[in-house]
PDB file of N, CA and C in Angstrom:
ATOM      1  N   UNK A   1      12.487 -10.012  -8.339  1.00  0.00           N
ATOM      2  CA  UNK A   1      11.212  -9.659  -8.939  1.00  0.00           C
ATOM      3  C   UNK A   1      10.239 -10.832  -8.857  1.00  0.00           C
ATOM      4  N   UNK A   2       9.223 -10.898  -8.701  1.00  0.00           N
ATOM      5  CA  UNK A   2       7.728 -11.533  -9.073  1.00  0.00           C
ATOM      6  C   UNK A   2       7.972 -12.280 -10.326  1.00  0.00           C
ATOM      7  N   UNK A   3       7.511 -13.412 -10.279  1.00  0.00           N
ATOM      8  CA  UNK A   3       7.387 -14.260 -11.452  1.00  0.00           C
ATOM      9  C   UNK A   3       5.693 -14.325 -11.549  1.00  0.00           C
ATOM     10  N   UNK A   4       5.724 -14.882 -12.897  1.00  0.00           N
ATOM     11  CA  UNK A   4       3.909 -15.385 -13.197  1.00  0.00           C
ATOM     12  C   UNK A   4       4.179 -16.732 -12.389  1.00  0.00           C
ATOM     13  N   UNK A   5       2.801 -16.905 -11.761  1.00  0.00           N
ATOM     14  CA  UNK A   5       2.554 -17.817 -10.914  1.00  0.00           C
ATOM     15  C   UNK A   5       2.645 -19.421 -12.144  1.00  0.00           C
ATOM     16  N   UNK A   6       1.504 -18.609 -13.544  1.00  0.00           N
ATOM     17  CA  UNK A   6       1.151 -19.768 -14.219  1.00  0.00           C
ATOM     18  C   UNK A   6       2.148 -20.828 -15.261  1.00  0.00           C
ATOM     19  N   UNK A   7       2.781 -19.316 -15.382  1.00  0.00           N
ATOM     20  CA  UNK A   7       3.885 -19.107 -16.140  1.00  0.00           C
ATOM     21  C   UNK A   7       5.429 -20.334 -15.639  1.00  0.00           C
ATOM     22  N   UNK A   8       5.374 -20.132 -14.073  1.00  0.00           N
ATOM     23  CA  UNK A   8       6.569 -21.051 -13.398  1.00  0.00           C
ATOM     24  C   UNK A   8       6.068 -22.562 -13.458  1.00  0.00           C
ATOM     25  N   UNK A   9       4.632 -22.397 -13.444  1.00  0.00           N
ATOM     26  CA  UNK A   9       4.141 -24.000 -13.740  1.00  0.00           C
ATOM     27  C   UNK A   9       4.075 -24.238 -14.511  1.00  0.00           C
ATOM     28  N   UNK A  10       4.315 -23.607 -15.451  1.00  0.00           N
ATOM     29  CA  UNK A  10       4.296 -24.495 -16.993  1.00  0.00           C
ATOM     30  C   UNK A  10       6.155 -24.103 -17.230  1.00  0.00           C
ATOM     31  N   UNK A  11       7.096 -23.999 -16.630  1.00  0.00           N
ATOM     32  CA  UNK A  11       8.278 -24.141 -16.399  1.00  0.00           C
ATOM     33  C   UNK A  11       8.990 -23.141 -17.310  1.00  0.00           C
ATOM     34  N   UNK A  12       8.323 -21.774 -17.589  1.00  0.00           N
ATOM     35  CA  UNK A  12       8.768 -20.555 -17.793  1.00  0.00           C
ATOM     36  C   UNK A  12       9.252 -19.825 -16.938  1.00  0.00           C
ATOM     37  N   UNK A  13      10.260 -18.476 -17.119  1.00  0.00           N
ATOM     38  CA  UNK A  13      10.472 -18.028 -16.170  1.00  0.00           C
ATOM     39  C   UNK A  13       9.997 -16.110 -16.876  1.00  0.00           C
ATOM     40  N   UNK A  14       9.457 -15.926 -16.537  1.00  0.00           N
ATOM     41  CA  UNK A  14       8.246 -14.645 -17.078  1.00  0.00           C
ATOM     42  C   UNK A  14       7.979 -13.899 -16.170  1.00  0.00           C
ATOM     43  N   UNK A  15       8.448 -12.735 -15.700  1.00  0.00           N
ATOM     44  CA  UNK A  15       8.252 -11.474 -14.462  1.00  0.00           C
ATOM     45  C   UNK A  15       6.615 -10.967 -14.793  1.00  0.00           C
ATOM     46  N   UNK A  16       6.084 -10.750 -13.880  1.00  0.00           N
ATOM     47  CA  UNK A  16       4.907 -10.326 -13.051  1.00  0.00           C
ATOM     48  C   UNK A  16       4.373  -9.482 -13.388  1.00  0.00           C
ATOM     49  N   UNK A  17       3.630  -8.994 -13.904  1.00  0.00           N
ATOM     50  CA  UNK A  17       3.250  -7.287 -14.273  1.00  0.00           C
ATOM     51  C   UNK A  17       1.537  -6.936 -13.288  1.00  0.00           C
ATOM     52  N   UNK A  18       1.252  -7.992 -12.776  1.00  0.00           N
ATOM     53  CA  UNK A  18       0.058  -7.658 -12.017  1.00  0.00           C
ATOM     54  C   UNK A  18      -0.306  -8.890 -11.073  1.00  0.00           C
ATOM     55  N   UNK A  19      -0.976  -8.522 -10.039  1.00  0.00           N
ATOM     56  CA  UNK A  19      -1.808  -9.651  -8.600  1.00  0.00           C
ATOM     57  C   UNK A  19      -3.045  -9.388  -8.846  1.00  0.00           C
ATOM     58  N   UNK A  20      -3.345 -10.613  -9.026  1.00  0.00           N
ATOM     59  CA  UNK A  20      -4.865 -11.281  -8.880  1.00  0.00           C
ATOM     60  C   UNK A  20      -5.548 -10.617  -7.567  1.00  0.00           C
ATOM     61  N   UNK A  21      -6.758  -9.824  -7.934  1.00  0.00           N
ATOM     62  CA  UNK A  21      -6.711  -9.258  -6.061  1.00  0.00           C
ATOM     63  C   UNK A  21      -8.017 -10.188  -5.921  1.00  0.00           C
ATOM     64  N   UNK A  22      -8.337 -11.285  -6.397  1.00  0.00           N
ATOM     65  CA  UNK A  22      -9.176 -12.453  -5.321  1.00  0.00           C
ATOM     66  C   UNK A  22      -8.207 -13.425  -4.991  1.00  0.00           C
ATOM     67  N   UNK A  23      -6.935 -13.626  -5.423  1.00  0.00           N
ATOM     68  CA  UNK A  23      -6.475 -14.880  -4.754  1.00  0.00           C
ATOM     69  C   UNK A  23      -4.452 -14.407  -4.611  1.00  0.00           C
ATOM     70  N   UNK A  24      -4.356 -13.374  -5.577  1.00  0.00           N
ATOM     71  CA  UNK A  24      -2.937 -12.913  -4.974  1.00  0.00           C
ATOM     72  C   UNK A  24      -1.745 -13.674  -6.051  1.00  0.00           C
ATOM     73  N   UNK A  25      -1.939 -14.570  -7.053  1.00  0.00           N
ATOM     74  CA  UNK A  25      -0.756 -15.068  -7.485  1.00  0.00           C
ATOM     75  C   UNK A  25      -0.591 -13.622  -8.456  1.00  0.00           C
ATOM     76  N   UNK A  26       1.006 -13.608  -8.619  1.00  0.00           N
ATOM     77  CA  UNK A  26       1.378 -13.136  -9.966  1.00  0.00           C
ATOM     78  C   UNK A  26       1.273 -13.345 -10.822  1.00  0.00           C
ATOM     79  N   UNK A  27       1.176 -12.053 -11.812  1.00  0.00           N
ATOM     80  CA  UNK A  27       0.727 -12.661 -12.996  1.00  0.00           C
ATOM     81  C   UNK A  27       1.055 -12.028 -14.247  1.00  0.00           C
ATOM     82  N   UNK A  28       1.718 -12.526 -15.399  1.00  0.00           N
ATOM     83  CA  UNK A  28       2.247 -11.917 -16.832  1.00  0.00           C
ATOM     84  C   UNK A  28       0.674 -11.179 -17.625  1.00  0.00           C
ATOM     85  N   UNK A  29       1.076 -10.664 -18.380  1.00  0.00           N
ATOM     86  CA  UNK A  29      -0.301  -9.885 -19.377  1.00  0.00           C
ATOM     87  C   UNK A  29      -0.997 -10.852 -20.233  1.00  0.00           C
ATOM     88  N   UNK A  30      -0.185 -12.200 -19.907  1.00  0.00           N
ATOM     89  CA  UNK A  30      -1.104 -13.528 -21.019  1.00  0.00           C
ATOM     90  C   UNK A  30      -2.564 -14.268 -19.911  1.00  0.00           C
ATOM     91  N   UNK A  31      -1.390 -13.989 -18.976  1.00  0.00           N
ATOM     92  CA  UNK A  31      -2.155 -14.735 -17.957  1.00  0.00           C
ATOM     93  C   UNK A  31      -3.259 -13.925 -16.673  1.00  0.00           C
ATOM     94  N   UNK A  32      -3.223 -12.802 -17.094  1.00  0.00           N
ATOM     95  CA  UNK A  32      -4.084 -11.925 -16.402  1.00  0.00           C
ATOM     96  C   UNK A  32      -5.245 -11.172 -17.089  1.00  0.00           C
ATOM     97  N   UNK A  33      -6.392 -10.606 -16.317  1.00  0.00           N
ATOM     98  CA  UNK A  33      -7.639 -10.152 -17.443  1.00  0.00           C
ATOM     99  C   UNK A  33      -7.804  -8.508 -16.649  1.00  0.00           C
ATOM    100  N   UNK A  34      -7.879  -7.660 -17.328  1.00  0.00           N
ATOM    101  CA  UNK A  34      -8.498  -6.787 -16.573  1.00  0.00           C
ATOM    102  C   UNK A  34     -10.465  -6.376 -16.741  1.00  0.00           C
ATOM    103  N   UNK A  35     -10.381  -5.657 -15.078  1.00  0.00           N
ATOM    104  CA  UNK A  35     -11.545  -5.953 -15.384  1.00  0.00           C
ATOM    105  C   UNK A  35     -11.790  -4.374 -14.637  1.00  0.00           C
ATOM    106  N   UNK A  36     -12.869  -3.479 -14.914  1.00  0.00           N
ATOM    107  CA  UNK A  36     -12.803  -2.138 -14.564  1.00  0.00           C
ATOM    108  C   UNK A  36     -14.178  -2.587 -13.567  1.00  0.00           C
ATOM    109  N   UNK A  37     -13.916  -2.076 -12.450  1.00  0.00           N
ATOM    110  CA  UNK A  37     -14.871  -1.742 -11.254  1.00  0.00           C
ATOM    111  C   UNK A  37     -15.299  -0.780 -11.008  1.00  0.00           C
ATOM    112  N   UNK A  38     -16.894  -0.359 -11.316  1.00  0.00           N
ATOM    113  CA  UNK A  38     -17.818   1.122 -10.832  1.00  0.00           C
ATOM    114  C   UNK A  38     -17.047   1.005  -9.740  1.00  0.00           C
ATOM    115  N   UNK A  39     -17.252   2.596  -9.512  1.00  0.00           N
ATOM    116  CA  UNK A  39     -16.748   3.028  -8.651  1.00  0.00           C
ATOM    117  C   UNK A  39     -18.118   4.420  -8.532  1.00  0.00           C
ATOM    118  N   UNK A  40     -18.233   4.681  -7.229  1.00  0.00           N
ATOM    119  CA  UNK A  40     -19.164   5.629  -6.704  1.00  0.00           C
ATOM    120  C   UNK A  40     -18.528   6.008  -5.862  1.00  0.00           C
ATOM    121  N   UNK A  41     -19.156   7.515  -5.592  1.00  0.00           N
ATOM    122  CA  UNK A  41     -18.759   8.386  -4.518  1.00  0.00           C
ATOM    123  C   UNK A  41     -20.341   9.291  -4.400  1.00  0.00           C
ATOM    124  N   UNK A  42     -19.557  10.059  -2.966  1.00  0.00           N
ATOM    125  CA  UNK A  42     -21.134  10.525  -2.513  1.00  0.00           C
ATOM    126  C   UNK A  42     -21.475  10.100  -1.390  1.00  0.00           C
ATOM    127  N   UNK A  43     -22.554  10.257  -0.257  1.00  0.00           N
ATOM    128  CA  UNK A  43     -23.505   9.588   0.450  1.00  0.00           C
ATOM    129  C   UNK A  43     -24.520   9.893  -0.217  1.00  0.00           C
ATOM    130  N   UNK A  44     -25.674   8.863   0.438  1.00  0.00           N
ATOM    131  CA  UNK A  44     -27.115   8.478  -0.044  1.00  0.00           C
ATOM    132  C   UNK A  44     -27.692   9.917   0.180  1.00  0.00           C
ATOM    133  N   UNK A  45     -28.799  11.158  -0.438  1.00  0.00           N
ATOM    134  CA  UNK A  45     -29.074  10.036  -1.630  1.00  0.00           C
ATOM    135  C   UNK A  45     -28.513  10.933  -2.992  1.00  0.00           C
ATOM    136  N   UNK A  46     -26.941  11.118  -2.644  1.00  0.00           N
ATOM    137  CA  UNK A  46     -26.183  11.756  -3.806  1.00  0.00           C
ATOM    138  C   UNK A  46     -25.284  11.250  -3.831  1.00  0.00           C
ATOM    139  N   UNK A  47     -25.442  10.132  -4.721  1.00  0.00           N
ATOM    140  CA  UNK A  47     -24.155   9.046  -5.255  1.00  0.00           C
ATOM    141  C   UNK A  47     -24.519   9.288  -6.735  1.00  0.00           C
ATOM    142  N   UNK A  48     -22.799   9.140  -6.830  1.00  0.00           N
ATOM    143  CA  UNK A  48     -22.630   9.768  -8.301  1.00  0.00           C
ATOM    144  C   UNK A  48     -21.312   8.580  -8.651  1.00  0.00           C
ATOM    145  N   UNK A  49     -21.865   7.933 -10.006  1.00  0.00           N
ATOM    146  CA  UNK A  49     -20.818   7.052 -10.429  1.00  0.00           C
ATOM    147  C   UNK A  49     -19.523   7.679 -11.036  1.00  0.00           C
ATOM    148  N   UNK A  50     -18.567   7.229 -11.016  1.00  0.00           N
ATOM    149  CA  UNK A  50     -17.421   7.729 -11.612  1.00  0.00           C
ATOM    150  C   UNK A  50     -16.871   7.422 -12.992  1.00  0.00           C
ATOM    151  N   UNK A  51     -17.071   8.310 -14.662  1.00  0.00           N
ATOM    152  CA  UNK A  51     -17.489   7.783 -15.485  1.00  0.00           C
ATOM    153  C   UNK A  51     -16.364   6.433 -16.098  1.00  0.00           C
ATOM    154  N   UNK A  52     -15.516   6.571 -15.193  1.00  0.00           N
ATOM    155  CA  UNK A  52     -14.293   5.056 -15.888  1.00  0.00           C
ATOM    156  C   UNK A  52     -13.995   4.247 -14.410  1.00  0.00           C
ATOM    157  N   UNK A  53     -14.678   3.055 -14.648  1.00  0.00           N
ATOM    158  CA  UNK A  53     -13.798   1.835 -13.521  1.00  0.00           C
ATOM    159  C   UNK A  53     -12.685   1.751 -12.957  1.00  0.00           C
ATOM    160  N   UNK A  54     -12.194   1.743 -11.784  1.00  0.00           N
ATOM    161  CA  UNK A  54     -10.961   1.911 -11.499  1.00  0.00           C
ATOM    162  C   UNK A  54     -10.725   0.506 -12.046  1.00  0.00           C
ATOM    163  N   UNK A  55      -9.160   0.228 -12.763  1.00  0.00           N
ATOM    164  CA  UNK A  55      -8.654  -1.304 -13.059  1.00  0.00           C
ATOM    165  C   UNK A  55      -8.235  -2.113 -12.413  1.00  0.00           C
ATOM    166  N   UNK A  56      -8.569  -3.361 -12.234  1.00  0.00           N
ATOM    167  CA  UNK A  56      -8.091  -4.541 -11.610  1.00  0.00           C
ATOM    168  C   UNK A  56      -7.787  -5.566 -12.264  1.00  0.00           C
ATOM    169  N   UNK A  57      -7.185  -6.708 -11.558  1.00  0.00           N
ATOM    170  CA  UNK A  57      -6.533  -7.596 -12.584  1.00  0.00           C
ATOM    171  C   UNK A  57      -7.386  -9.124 -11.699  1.00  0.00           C
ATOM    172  N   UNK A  58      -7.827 -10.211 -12.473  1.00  0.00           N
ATOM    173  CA  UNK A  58      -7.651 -11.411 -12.266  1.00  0.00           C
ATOM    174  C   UNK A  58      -6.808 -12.093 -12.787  1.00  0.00           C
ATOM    175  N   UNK A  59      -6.614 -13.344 -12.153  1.00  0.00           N
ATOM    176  CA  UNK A  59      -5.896 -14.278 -13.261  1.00  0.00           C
ATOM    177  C   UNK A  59      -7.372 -15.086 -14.061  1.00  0.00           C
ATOM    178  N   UNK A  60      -6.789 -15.797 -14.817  1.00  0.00           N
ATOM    179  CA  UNK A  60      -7.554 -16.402 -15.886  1.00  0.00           C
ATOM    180  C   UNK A  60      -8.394 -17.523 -14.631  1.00  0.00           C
ATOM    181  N   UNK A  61      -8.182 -18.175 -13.806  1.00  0.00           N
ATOM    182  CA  UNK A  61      -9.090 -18.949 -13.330  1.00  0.00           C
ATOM    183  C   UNK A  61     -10.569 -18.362 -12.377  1.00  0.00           C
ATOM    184  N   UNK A  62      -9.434 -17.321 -11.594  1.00  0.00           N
ATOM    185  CA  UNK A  62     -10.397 -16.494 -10.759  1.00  0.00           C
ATOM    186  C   UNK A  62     -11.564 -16.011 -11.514  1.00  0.00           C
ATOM    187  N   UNK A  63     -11.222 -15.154 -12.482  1.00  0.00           N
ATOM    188  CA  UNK A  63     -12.338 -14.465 -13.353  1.00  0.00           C
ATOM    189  C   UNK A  63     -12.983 -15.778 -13.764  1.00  0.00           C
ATOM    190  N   UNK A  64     -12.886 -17.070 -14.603  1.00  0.00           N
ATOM    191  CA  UNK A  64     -13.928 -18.015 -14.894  1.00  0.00           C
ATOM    192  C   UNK A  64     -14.753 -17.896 -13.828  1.00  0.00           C
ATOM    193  N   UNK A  65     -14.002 -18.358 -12.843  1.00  0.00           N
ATOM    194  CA  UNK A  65     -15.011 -18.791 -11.695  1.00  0.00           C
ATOM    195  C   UNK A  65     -15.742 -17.658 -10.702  1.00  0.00           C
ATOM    196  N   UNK A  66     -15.507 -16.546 -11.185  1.00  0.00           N
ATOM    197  CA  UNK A  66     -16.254 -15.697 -10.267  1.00  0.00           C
ATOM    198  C   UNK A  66     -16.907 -14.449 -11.007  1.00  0.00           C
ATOM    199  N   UNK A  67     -17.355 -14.314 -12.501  1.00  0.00           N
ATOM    200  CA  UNK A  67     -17.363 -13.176 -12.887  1.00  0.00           C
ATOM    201  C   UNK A  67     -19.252 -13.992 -13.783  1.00  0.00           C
ATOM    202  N   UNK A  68     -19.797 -13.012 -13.934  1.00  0.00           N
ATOM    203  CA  UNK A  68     -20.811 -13.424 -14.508  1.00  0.00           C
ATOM    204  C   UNK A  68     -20.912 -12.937 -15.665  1.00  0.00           C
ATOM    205  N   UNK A  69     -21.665 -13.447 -16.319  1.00  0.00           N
ATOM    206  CA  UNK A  69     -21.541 -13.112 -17.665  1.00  0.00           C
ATOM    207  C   UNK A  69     -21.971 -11.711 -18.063  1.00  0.00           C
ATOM    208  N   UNK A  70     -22.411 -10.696 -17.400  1.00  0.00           N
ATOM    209  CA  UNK A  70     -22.848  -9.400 -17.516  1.00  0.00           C
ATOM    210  C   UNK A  70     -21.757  -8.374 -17.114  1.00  0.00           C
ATOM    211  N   UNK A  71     -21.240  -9.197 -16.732  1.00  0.00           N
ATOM    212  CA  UNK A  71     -20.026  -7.974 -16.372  1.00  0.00           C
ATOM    213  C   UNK A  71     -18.649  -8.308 -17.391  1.00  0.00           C
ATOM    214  N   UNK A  72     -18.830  -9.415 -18.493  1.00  0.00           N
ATOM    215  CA  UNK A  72     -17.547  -8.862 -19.394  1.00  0.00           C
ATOM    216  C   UNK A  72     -17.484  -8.042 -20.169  1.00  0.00           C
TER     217      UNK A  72
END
């Protein structure tokens, strides 16, 4: 099984429950954020949002560094 990436560096041994999909480490539910992504369907000019985000996971560094403050 998958270990937490953050988790083995701080010299735990803690199975995986999700991947970071900007950078790919594993990751435990302490160490991961979810984050829901619009999602649309349709072509132009009948696009229609879909009323719940599909879910994704960062780890805790990715999301600092790549999420703006309007989207938490």
């Amino acid at each position: 099984m998958m270990k937490c990436y953050d988790c083995v560096e701080a010299g735990k041994d803690v199975e995986a429950t999700a991947v970071c999909i900007v950078c790919g480490k594993g990751l435990c539910m302490d160490h991961s954020k979810e984050v829901k992504l619009q999602v649309s369907v349709g072509k132009p000019p009948e696009v229609k949002r879909l009323h719940k985000g599909l879910p994704h996971f960062m780890c805790n560094y990715c999301f600092d560094n790549t999420m703006e403050d309007s989207f938490d």
